[in-house]
C-alpha atoms as a PDB file:
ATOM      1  CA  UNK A   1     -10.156 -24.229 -59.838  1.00  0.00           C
ATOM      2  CA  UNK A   2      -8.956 -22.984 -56.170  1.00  0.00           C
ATOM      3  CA  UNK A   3      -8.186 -25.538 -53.571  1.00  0.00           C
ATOM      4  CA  UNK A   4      -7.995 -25.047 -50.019  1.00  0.00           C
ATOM      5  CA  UNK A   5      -4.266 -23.614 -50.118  1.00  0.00           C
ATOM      6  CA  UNK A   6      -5.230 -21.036 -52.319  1.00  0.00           C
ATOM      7  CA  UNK A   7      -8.783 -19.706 -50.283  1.00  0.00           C
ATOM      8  CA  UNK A   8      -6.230 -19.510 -47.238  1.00  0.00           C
ATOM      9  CA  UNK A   9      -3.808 -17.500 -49.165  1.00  0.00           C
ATOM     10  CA  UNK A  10      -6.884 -15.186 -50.346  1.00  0.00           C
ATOM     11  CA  UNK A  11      -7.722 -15.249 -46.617  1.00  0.00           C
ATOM     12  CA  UNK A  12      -4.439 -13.760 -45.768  1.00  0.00           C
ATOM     13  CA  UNK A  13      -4.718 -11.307 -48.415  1.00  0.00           C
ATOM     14  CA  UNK A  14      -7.865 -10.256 -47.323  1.00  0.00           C
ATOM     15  CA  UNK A  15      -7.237  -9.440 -43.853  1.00  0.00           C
ATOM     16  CA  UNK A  16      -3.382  -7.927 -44.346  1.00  0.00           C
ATOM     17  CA  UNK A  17      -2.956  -7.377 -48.190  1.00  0.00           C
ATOM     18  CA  UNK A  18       0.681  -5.824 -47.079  1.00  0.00           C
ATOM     19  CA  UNK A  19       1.507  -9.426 -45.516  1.00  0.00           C
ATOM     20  CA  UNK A  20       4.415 -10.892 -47.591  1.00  0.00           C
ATOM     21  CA  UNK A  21       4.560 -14.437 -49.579  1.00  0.00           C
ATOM     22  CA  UNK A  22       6.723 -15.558 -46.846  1.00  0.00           C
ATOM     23  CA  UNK A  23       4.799 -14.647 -43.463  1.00  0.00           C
ATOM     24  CA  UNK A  24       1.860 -16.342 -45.353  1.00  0.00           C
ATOM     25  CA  UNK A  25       4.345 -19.159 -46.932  1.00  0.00           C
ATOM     26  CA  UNK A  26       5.249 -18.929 -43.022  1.00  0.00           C
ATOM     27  CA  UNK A  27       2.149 -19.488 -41.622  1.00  0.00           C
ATOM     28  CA  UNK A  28       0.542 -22.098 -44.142  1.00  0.00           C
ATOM     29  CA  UNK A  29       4.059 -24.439 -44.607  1.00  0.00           C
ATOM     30  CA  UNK A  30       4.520 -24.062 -47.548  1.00  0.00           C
ATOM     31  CA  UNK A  31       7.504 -22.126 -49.313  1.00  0.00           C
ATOM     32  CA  UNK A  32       7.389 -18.321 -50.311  1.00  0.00           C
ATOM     33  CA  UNK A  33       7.824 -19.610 -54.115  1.00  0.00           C
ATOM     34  CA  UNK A  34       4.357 -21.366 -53.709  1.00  0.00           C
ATOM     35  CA  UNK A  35       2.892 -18.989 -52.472  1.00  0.00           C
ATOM     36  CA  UNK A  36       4.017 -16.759 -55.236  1.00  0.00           C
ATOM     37  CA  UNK A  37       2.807 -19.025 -57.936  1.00  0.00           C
ATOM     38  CA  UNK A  38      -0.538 -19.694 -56.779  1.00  0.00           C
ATOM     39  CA  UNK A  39      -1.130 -15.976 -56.139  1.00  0.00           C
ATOM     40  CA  UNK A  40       0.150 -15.083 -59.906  1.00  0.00           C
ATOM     41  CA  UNK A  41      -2.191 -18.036 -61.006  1.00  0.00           C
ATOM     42  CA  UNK A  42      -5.475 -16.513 -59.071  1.00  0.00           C
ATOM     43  CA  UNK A  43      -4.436 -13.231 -60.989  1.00  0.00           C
ATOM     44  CA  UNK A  44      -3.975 -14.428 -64.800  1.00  0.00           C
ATOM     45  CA  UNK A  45      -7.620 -16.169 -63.997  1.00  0.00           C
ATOM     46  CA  UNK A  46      -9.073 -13.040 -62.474  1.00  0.00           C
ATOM     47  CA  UNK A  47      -9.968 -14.711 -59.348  1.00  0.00           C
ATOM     48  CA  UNK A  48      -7.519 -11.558 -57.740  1.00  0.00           C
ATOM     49  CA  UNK A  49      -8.478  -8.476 -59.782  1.00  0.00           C
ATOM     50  CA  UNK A  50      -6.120  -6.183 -57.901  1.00  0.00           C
ATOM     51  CA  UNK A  51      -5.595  -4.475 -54.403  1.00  0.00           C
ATOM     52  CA  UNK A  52      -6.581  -1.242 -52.977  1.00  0.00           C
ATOM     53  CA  UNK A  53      -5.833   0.667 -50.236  1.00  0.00           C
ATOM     54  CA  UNK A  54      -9.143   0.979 -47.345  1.00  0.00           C
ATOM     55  CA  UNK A  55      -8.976   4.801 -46.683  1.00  0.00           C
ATOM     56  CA  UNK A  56     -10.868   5.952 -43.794  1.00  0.00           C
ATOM     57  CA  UNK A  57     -12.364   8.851 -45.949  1.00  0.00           C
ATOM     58  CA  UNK A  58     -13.380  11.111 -42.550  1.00  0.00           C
ATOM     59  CA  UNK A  59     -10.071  11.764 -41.227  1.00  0.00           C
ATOM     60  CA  UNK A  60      -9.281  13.295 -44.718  1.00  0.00           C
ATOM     61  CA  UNK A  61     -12.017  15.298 -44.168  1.00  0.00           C
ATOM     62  CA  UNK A  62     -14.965  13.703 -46.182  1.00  0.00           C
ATOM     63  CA  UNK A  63     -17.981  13.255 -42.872  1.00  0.00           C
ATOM     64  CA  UNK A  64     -20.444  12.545 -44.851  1.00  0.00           C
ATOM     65  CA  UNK A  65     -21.004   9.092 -46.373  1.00  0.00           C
ATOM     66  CA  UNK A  66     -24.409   8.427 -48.633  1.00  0.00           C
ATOM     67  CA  UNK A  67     -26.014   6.600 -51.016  1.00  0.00           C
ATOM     68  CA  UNK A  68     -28.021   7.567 -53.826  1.00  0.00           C
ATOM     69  CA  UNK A  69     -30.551   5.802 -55.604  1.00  0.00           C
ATOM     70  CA  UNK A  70     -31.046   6.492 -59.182  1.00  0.00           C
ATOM     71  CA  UNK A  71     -34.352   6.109 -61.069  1.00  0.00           C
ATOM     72  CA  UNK A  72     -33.407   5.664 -64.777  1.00  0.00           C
ATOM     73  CA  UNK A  73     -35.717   7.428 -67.455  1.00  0.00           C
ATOM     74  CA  UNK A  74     -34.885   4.440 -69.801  1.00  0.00           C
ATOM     75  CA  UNK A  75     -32.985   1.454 -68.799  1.00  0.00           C
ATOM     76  CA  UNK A  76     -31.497   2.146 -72.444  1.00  0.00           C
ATOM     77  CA  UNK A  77     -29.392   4.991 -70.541  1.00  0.00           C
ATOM     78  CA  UNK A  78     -27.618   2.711 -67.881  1.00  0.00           C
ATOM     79  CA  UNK A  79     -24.621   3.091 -69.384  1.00  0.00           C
ATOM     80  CA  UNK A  80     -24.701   6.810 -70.285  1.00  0.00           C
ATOM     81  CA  UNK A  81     -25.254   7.330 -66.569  1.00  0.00           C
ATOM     82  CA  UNK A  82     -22.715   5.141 -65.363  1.00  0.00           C
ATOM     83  CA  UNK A  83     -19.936   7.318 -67.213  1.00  0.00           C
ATOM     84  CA  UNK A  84     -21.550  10.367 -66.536  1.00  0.00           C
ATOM     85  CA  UNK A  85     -21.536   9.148 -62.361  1.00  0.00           C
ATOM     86  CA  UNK A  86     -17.506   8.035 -63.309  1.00  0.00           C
ATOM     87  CA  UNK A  87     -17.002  11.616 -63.747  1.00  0.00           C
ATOM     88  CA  UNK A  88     -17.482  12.512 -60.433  1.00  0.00           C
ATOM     89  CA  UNK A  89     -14.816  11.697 -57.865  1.00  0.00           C
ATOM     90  CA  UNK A  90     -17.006  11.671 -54.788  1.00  0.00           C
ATOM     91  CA  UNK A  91     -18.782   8.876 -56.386  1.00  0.00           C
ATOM     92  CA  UNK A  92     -16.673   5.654 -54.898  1.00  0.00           C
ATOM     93  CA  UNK A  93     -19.258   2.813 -56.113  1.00  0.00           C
ATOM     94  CA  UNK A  94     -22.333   2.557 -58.206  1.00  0.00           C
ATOM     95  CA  UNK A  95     -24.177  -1.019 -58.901  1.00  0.00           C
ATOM     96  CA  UNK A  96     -27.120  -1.711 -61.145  1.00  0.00           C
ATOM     97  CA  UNK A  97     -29.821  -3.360 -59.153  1.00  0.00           C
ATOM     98  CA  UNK A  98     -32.776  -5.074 -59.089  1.00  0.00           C
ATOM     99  CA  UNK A  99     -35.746  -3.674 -56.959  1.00  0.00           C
ATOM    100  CA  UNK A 100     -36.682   0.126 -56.576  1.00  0.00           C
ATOM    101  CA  UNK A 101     -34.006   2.081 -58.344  1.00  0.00           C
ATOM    102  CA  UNK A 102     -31.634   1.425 -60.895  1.00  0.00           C
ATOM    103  CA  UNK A 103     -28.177   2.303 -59.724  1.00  0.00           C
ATOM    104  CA  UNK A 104     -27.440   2.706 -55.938  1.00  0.00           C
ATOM    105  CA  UNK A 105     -23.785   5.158 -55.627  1.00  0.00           C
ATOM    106  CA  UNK A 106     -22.223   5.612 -52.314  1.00  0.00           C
ATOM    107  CA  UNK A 107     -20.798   8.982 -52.440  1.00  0.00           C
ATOM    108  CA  UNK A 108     -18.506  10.448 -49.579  1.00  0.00           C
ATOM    109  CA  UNK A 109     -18.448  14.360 -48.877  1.00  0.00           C
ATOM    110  CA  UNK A 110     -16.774  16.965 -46.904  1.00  0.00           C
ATOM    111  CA  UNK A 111     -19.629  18.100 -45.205  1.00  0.00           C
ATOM    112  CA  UNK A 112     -23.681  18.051 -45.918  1.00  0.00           C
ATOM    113  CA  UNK A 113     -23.332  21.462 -48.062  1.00  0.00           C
ATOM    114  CA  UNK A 114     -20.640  19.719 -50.348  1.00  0.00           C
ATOM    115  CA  UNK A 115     -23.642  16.704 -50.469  1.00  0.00           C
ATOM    116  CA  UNK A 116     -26.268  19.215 -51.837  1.00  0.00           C
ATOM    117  CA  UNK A 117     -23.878  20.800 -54.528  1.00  0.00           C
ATOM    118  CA  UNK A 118     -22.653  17.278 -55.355  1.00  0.00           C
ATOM    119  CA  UNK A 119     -26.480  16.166 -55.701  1.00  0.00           C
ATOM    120  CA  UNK A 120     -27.769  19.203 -57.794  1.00  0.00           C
ATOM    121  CA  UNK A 121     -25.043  20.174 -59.826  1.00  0.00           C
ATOM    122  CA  UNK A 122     -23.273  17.354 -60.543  1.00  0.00           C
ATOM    123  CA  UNK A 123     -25.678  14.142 -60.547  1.00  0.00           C
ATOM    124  CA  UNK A 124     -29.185  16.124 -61.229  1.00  0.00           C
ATOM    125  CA  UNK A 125     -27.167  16.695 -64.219  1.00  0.00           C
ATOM    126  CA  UNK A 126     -26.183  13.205 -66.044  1.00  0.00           C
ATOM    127  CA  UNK A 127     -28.788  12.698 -69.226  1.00  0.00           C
ATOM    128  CA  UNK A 128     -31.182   9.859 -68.187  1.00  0.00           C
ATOM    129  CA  UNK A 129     -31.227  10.605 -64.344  1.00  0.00           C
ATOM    130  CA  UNK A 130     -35.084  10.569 -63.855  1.00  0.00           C
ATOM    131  CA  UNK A 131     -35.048  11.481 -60.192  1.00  0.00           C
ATOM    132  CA  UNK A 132     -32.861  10.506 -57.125  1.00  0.00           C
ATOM    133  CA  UNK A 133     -33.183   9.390 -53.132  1.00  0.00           C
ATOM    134  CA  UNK A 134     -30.444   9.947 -51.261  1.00  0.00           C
ATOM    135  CA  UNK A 135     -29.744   7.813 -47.753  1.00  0.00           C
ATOM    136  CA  UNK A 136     -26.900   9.617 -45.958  1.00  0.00           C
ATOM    137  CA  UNK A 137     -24.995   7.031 -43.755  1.00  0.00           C
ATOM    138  CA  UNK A 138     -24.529   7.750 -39.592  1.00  0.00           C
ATOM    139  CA  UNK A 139     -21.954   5.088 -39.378  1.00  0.00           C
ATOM    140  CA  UNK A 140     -20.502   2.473 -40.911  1.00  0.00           C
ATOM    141  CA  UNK A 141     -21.006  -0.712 -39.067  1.00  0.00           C
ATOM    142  CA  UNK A 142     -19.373  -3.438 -40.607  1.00  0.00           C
ATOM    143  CA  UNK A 143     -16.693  -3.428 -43.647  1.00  0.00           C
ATOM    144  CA  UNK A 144     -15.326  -6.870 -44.177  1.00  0.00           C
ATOM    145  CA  UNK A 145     -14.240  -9.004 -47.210  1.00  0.00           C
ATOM    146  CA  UNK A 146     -15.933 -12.480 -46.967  1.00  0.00           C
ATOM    147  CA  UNK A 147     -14.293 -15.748 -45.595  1.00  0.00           C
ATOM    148  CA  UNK A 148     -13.480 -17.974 -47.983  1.00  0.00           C
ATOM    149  CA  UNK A 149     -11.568 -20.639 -46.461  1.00  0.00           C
ATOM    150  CA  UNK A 150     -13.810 -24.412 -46.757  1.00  0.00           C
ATOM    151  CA  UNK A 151     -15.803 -22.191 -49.584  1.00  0.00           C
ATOM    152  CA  UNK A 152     -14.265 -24.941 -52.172  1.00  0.00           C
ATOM    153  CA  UNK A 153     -17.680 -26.279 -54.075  1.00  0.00           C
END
């Protein structure tokens, strides 16, 4: 169970993951040990799975940002496809959904040529891909974690 102490700690975290347990201990009043606690507490129950560096994927030369979704010849083969898609590193996310397809992947590329090789070499090629539709992205609008602060049920 989080309390309010702990969804303004996650706050923190979420906006500046590189701010230390004492600028947040700082901020909050309370002492850089509590803050330390609390955030090793959220970790052993999973509530903070990790951290990751946001890498703004076009000034390392990957323009193109898409997403692909996946038709599945049998549902049976989610999971066959989901390792096969693991296997390719321009694949940054897939989800199983609900709705038209059955996996939506959000790819990035270097340019649209590198998007039709990754398309029809790589993914065309995973056993149990029944056919794909591919939405390339013109910008990127919003990228945010959610607020969580008074999120306490």
């Amino acid at each position: 169970m989080v309390d309010d102490i702990d969804l303004k700690i996650l706050n923190f975290l979420l906006s500046d993951a590189k701010m230390t347990y004492q600028e947040i201990g700082k901020a909050l009043f309370i002492s850089q040990g509590t803050v330390h606690v609390r955030v090793k507490k959220m970790m052993e129950a999973g509530i903070i799975a990790g951290s990751k560096v946001l890498v703004n994927y076009d000034k390392l030369g990957f323009g193109v940002s898409a997403f692909i979704g996946i038709y599945l010849s049998k549902s049976s083969l989610y999971t066959t496809v989901i390792e096969g898609l693991s296997g390719i590193e321009e694949v940054i996310e897939a989800h199983y959904t609900t709705g038209v397809y059955s996996i939506l992947a959000k790819i990035v590329c270097r340019d649209t040529n590198h998007l039709r090789d990754v398309l029809s070499v790589k993914v065309q090629s995973i056993k149990g891909i029944q056919r794909t539709e591919t939405l390339i992205s013109l910008e990127e609008g919003i990228q945010r974690p959610i607020t969580l602060f008074n999120q306490v049920p």
